[in-house]
C-alpha atoms as a PDB file:
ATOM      1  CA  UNK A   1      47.003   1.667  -2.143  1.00  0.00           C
ATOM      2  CA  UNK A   2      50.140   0.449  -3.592  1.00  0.00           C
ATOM      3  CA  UNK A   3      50.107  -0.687  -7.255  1.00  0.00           C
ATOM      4  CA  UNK A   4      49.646  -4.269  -8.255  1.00  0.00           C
ATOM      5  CA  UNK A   5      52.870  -4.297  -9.777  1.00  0.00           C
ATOM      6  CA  UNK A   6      54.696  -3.197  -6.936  1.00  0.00           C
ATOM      7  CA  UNK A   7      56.114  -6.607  -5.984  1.00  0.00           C
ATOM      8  CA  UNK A   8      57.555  -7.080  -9.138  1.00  0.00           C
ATOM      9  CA  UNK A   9      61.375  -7.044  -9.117  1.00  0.00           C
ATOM     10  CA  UNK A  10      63.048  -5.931 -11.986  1.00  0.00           C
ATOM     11  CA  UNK A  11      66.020  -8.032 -13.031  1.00  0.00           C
ATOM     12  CA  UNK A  12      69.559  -6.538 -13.464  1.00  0.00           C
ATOM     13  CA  UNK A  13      70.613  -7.224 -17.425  1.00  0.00           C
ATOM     14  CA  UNK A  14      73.001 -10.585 -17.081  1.00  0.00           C
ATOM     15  CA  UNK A  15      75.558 -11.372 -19.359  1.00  0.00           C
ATOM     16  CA  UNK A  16      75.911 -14.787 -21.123  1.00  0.00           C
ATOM     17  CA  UNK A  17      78.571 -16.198 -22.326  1.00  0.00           C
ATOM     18  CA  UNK A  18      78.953 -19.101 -24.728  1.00  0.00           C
ATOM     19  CA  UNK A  19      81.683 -20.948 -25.045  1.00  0.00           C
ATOM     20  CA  UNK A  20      83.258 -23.501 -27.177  1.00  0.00           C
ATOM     21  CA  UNK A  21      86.241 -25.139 -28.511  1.00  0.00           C
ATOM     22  CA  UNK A  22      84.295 -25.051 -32.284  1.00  0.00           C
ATOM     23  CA  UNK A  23      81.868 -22.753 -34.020  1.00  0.00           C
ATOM     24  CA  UNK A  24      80.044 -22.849 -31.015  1.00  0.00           C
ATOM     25  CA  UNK A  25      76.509 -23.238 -32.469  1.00  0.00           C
ATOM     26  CA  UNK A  26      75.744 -26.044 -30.241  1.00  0.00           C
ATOM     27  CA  UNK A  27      75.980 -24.069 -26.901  1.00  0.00           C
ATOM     28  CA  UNK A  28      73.918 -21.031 -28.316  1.00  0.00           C
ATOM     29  CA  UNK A  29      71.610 -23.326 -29.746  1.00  0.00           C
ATOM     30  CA  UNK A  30      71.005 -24.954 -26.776  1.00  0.00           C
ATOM     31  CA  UNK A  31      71.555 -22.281 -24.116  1.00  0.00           C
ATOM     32  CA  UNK A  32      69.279 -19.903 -26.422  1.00  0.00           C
ATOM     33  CA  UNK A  33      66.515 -22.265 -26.115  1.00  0.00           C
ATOM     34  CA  UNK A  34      66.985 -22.565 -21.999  1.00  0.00           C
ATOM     35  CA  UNK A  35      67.078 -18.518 -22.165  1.00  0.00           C
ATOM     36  CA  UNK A  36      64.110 -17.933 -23.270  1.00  0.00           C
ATOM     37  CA  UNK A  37      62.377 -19.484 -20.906  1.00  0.00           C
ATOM     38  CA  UNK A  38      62.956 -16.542 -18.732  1.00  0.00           C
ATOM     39  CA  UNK A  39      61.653 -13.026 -19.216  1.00  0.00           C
ATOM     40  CA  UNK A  40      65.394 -11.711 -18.746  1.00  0.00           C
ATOM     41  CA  UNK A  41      67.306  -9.183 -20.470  1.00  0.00           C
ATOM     42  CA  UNK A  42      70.632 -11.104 -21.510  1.00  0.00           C
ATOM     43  CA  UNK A  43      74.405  -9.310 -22.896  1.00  0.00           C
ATOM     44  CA  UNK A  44      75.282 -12.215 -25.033  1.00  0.00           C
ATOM     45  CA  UNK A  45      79.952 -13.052 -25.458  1.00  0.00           C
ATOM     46  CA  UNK A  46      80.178 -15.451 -27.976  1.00  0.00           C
ATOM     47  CA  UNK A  47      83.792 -17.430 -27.636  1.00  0.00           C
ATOM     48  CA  UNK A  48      84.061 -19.673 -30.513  1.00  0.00           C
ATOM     49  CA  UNK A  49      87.293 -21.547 -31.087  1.00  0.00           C
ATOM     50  CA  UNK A  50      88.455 -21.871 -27.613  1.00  0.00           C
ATOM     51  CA  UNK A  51      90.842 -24.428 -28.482  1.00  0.00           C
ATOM     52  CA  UNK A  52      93.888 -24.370 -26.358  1.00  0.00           C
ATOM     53  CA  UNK A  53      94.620 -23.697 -22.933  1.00  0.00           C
ATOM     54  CA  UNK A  54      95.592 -20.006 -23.300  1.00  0.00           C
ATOM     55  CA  UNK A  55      92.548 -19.462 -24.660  1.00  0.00           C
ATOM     56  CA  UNK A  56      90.476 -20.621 -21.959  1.00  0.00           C
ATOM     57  CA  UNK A  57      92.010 -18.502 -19.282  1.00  0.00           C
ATOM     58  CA  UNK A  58      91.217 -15.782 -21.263  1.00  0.00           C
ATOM     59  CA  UNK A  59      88.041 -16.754 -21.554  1.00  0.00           C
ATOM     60  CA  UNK A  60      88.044 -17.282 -17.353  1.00  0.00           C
ATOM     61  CA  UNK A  61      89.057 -13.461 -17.076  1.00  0.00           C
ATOM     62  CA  UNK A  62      86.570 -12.094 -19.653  1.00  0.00           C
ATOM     63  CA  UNK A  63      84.272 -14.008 -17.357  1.00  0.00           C
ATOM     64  CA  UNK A  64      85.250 -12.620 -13.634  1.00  0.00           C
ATOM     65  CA  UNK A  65      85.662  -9.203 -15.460  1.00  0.00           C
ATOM     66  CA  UNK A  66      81.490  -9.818 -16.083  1.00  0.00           C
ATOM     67  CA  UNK A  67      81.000 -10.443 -12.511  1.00  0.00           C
ATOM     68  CA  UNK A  68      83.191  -7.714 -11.069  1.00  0.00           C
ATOM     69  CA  UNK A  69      81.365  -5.370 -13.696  1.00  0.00           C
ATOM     70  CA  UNK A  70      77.894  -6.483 -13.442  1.00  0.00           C
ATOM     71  CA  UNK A  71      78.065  -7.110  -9.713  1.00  0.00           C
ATOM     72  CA  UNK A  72      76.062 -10.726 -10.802  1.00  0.00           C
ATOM     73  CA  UNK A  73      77.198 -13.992 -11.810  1.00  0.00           C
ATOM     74  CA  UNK A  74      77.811 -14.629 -16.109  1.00  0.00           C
ATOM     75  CA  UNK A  75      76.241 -17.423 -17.090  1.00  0.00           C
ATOM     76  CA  UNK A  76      78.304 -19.521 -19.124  1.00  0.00           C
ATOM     77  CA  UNK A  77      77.163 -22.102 -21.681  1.00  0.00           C
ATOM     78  CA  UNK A  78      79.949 -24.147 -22.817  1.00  0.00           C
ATOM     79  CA  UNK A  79      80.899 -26.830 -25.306  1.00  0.00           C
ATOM     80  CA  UNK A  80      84.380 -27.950 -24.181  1.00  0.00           C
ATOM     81  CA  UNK A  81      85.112 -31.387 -24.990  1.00  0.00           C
ATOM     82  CA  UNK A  82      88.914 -31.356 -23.776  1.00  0.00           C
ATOM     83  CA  UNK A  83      88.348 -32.115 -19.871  1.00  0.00           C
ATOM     84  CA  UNK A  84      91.616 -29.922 -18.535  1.00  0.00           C
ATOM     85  CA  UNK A  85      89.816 -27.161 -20.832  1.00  0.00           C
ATOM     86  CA  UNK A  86      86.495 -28.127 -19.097  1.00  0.00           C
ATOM     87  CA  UNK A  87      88.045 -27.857 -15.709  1.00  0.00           C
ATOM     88  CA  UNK A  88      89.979 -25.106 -16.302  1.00  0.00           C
ATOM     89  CA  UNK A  89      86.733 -22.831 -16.573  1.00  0.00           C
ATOM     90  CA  UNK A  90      85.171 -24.302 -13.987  1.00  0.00           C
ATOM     91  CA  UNK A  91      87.563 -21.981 -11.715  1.00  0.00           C
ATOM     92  CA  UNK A  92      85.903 -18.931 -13.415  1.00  0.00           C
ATOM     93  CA  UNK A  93      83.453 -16.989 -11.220  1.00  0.00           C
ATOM     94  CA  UNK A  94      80.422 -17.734 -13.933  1.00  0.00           C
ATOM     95  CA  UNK A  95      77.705 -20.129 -13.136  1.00  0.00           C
ATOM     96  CA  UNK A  96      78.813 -23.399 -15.130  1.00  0.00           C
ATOM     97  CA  UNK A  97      76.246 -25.018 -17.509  1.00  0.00           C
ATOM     98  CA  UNK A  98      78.837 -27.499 -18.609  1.00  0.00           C
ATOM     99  CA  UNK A  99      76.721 -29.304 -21.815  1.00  0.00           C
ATOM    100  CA  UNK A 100      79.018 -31.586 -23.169  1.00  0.00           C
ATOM    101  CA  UNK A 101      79.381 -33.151 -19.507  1.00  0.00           C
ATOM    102  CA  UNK A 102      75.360 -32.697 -18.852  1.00  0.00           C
ATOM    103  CA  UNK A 103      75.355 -35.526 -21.475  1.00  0.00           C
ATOM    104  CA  UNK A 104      78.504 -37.153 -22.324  1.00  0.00           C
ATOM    105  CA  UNK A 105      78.911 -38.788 -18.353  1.00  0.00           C
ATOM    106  CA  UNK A 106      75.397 -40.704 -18.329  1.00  0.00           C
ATOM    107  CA  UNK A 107      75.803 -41.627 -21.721  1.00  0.00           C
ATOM    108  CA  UNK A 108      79.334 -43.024 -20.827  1.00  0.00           C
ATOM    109  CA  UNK A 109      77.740 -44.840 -17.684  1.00  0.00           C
ATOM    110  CA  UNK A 110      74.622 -46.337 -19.935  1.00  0.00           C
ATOM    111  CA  UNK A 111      77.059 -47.664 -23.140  1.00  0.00           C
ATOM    112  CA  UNK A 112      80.146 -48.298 -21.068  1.00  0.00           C
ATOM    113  CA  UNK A 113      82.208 -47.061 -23.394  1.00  0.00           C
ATOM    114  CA  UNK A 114      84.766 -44.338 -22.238  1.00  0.00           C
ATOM    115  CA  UNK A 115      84.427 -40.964 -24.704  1.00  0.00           C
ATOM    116  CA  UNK A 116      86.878 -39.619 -26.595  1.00  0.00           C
ATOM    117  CA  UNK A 117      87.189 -36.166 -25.657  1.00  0.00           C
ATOM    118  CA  UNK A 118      88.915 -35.252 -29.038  1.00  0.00           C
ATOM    119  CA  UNK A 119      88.051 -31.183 -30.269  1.00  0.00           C
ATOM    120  CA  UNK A 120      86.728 -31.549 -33.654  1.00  0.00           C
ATOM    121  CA  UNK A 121      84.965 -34.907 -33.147  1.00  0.00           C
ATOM    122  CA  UNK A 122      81.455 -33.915 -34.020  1.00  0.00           C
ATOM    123  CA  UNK A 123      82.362 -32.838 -37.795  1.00  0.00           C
ATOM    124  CA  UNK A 124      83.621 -36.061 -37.878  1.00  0.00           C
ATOM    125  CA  UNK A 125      80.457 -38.093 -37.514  1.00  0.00           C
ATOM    126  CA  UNK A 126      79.349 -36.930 -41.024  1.00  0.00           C
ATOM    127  CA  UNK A 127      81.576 -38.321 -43.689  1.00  0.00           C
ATOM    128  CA  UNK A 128      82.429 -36.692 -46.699  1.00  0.00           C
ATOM    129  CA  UNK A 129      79.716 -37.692 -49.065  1.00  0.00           C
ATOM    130  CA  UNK A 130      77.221 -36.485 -46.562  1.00  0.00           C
ATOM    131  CA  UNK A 131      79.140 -33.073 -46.924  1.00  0.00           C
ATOM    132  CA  UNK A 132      78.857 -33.024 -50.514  1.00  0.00           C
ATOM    133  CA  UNK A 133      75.361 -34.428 -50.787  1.00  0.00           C
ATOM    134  CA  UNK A 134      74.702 -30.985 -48.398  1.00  0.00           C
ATOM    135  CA  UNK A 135      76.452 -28.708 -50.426  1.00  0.00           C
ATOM    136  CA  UNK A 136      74.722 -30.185 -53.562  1.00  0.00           C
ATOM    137  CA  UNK A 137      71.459 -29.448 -51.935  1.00  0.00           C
ATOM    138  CA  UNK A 138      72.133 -25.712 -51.334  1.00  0.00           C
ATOM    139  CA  UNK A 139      73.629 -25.471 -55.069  1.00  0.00           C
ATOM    140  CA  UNK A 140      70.086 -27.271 -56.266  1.00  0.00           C
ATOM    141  CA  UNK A 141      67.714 -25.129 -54.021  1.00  0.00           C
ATOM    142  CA  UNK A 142      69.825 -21.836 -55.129  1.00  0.00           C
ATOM    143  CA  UNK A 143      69.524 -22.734 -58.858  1.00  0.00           C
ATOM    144  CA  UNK A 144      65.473 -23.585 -58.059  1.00  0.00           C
ATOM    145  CA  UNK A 145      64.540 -20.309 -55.745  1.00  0.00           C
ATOM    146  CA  UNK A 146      61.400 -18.491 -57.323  1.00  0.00           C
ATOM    147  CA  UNK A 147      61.195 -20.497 -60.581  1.00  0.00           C
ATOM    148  CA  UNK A 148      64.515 -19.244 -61.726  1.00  0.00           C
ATOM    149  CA  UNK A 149      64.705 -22.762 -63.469  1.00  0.00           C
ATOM    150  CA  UNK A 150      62.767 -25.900 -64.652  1.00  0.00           C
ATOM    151  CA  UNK A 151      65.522 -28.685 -65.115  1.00  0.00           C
ATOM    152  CA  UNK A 152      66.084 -31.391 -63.265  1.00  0.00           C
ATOM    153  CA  UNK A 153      62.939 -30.875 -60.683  1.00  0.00           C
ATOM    154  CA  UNK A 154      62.544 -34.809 -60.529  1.00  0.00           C
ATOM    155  CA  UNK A 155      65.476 -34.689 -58.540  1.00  0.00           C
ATOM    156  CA  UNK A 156      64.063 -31.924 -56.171  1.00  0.00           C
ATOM    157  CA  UNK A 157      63.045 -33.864 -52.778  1.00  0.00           C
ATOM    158  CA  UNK A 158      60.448 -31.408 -52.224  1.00  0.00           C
ATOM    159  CA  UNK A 159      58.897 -28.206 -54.256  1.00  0.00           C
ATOM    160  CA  UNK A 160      57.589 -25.131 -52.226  1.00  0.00           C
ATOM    161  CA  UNK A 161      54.603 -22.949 -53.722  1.00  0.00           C
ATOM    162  CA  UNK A 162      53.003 -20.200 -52.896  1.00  0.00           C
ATOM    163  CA  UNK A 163      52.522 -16.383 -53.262  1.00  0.00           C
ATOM    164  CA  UNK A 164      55.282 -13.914 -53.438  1.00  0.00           C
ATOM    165  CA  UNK A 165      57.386 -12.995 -50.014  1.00  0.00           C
ATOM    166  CA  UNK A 166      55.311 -15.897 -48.208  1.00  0.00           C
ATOM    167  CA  UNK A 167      58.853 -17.373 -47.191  1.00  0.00           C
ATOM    168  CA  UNK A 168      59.824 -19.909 -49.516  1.00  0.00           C
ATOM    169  CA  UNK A 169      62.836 -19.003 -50.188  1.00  0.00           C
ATOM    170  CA  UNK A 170      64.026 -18.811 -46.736  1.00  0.00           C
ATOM    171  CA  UNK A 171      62.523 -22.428 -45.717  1.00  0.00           C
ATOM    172  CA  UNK A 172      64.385 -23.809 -49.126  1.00  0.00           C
ATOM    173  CA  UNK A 173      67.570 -22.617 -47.937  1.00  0.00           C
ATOM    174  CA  UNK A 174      67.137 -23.933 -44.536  1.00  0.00           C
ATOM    175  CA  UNK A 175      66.008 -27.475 -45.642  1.00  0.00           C
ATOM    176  CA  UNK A 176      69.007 -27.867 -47.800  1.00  0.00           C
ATOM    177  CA  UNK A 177      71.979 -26.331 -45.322  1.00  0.00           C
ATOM    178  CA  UNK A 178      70.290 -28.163 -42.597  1.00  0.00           C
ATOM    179  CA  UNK A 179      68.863 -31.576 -43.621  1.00  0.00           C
ATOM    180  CA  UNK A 180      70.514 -31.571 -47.179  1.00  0.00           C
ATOM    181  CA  UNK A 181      67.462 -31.637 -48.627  1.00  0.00           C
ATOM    182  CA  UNK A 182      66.621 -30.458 -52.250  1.00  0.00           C
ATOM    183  CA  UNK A 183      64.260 -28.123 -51.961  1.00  0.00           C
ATOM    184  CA  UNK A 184      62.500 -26.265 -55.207  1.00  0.00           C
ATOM    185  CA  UNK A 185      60.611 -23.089 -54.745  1.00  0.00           C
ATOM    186  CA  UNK A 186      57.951 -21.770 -57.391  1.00  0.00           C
ATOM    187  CA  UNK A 187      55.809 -18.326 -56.955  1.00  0.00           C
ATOM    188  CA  UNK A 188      51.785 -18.853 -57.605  1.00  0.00           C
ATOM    189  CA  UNK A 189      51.212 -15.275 -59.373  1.00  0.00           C
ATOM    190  CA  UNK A 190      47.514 -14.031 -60.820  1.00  0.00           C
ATOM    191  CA  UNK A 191      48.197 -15.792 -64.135  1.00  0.00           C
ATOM    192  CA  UNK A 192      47.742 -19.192 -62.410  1.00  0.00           C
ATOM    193  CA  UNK A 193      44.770 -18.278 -60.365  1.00  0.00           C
ATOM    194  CA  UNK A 194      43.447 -17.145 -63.392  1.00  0.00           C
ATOM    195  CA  UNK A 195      44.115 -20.563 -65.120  1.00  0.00           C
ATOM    196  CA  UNK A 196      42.713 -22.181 -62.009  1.00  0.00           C
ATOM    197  CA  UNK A 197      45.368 -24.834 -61.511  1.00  0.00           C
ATOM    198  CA  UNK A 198      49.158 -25.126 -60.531  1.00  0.00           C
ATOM    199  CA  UNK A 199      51.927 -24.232 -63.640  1.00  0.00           C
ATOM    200  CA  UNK A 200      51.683 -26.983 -65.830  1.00  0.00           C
ATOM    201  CA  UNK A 201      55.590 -27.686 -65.558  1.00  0.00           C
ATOM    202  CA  UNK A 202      54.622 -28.731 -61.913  1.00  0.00           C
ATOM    203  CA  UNK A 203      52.104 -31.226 -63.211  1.00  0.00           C
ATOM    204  CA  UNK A 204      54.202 -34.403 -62.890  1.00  0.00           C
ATOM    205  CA  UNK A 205      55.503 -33.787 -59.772  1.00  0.00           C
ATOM    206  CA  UNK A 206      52.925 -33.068 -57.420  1.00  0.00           C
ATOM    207  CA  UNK A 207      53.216 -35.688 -54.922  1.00  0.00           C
ATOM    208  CA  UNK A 208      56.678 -33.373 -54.151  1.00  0.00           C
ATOM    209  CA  UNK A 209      54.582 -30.342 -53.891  1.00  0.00           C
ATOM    210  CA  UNK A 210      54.359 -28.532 -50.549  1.00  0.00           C
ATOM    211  CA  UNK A 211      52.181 -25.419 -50.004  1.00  0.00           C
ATOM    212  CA  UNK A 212      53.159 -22.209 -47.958  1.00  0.00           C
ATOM    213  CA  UNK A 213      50.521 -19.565 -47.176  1.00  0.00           C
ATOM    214  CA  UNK A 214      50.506 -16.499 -44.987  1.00  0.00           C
ATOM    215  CA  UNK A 215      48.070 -14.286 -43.967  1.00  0.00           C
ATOM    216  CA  UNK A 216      46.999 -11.313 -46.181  1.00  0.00           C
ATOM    217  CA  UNK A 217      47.899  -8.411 -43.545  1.00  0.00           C
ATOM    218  CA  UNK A 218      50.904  -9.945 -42.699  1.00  0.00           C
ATOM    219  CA  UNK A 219      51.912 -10.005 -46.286  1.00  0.00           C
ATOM    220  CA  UNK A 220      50.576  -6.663 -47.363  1.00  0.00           C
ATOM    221  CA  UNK A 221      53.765  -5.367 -44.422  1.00  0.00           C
ATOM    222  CA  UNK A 222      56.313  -7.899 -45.545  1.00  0.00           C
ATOM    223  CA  UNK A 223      55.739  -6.473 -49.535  1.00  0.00           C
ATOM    224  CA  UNK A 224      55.579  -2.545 -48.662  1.00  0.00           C
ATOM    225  CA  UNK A 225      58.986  -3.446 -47.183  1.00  0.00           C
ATOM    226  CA  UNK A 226      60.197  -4.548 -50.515  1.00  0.00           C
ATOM    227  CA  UNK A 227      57.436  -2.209 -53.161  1.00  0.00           C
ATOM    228  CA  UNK A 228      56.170   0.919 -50.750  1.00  0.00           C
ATOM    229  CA  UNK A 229      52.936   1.925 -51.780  1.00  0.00           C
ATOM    230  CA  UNK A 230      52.899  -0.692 -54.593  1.00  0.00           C
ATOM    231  CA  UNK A 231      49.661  -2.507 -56.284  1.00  0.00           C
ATOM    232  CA  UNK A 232      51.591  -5.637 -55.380  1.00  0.00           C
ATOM    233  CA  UNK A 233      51.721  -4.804 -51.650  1.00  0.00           C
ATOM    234  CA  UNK A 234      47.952  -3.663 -51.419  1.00  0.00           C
ATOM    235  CA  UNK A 235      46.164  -5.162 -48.313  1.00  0.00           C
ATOM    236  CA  UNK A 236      42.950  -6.045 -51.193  1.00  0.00           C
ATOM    237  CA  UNK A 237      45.639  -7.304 -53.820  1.00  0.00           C
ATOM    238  CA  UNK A 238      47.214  -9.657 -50.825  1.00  0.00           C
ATOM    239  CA  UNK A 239      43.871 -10.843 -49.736  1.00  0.00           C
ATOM    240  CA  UNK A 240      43.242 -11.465 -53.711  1.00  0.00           C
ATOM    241  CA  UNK A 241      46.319 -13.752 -53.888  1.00  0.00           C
ATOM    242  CA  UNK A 242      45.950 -15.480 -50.873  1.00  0.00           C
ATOM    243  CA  UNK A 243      42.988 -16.208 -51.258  1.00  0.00           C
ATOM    244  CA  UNK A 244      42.974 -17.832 -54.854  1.00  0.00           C
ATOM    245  CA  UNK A 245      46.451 -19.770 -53.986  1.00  0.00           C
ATOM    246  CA  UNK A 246      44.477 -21.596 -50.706  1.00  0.00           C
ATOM    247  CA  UNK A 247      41.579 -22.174 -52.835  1.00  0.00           C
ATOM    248  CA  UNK A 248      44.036 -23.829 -55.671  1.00  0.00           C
ATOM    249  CA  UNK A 249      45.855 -25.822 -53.155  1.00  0.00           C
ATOM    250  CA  UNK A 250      42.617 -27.366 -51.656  1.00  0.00           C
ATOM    251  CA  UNK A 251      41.714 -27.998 -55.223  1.00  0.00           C
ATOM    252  CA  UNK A 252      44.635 -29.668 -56.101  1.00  0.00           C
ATOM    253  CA  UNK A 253      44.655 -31.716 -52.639  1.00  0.00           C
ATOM    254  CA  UNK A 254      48.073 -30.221 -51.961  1.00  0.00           C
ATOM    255  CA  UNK A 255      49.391 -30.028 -48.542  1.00  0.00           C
ATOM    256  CA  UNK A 256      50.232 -26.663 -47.256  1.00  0.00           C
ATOM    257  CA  UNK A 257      50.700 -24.388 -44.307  1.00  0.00           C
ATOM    258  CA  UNK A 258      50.173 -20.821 -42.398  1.00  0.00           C
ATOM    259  CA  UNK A 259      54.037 -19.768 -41.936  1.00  0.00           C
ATOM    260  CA  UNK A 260      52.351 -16.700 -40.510  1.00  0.00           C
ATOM    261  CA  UNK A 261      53.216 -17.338 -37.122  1.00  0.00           C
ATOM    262  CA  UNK A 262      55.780 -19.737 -37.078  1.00  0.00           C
ATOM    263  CA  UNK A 263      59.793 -19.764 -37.286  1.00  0.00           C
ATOM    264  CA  UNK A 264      61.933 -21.271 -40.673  1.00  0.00           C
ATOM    265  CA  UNK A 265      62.701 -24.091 -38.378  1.00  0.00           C
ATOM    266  CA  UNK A 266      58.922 -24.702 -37.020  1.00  0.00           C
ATOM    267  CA  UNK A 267      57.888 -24.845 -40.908  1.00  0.00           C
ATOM    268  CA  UNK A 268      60.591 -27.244 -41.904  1.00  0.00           C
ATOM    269  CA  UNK A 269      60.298 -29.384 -39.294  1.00  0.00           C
ATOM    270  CA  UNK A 270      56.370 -29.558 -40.255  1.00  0.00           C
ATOM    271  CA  UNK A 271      57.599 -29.896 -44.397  1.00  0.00           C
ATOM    272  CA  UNK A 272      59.751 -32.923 -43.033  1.00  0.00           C
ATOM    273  CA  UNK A 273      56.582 -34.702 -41.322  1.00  0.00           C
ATOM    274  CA  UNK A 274      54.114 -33.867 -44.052  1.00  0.00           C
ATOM    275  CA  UNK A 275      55.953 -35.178 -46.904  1.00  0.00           C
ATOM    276  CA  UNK A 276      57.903 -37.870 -44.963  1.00  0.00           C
ATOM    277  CA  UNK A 277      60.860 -36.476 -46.057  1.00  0.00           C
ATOM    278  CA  UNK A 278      63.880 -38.385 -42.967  1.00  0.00           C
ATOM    279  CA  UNK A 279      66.789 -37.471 -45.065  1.00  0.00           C
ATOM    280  CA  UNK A 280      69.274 -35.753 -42.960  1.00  0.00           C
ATOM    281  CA  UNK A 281      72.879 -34.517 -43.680  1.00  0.00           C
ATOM    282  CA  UNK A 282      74.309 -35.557 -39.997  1.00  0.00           C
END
């Protein structure tokens, strides 16, 4: 009797390129999160900068050199905004997931207004106080990352807690190169559980306070990454922590979060929410 996975057709490994005339963040972002929809093996080209027409047909022959290769179409993601760039790739031998036209043409038909089409356009949109008020925000959350410092945490928009290696340091970074948010970060260590309640320098501002918990196992692998074999990675010292920190955060009617299972963006789109927090840097 033939096996049950006997229909199943295994997929040859397809190459993906992304193109665009800028960083190209945009068209991995986007094609990234169309990707993994599919349980497909990818070969990812990244083609930032594509920004003149030489460039692009180099960019076309990288392509057909793919197919003839691979014996299967590329897929291309692309961020073009020129349209002779645009339609310049379109004579590659990739199949086309063209994303500035996917949303530039209905939005042109809906506002009636004809687009620009000008490279560079996007870092535009942002002026340069919204730059600066970004790069503040990194400079603030760098200065603030695991208690380093106490000053000026009034002007933090938000202040992370929680045990050691539970990922506050990551998710502060994030916040502030993303959203230009000021984000604080503070480590709960045994002195405070043994205290029962939050550092007291926190004390007037915890209406910014936002907790970040993780699960004990998964913490016991993060810190014998860091300390092999350590006290401080123990699976019983973990559960210790963990434990007391959840129980202080409840106590202190502090809002917090698993970021067990869940991605730096997933957790800072949840910090946003929780603490109502719209500021954004473009």
């Amino acid at each position: 009797m033939p096996s049950s996975n006997s229909s199943i057709v295994q997929q040859p490994v397809r190459t993906v390129f992304f193109i665009s005339d800028g960083t190209g963040i945009t068209a991995e972002t986007l094609g990234h999160s169309v990707l993994a929809q599919f349980g497909v093996q990818f070969n990812e080209v990244r083609l930032p900068f594509v920004d003149t027409l030489e460039k692009v047909h180099d960019a076309v022959r990288r392509i057909d050199d793919a197919f003839e290769k691979d014996g299967t179409r590329p897929i291309v993601f692309s961020t073009l905004v020129k349209t002779e760039f645009a339609g310049a790739l379109q004579s590659s031998k990739g199949m086309q997931m063209d994303l500035i036209k996917t949303f530039v043409d209905p939005l042109e038909h809906e506002l009636g207004i004809e687009p620009a089409h000008a490279i560079g356009r996007s870092h535009n949109i942002a002026n340069s106080i919204e730059y600066e008020n970004r790069i503040e925000a990194i400079n603030f959350s760098l200065a603030h990352d695991d208690g380093q410092s106490h000053k000026n945490l009034e002007s933090a928009d938000v202040i992370l807690v929680g045990v050691s290696r539970s990922g506050k340091t990551p998710t502060s970074l994030y916040l502030a190169m993303q959203y230009g948010i000021k984000a604080a970060n503070y480590p709960l260590i045994p002195e405070d559980f043994e205290r029962g309640k939050m550092p007291s320098v926190l004390a007037p501002f915890k209406e910014k306070i936002f907790g970040l918990s993780i699960s004990p196992e998964r913490l016991a692998q993060v810190r014998n990454e860091r300390r092999p074999g350590s006290r401080y990675a123990a699976l019983d010292n973990c559960r210790y922590e963990v434990s007391e920190a959840e129980k202080m955060m409840r106590t202190e009617g502090i809002h917090w979060m698993s970021s067990t299972a869940k991605s730096i963006e997933e957790i800072a789109v949840m910090i946003l929410q929780e603490m109502k927090l719209a500021k954004r840097s473009y």
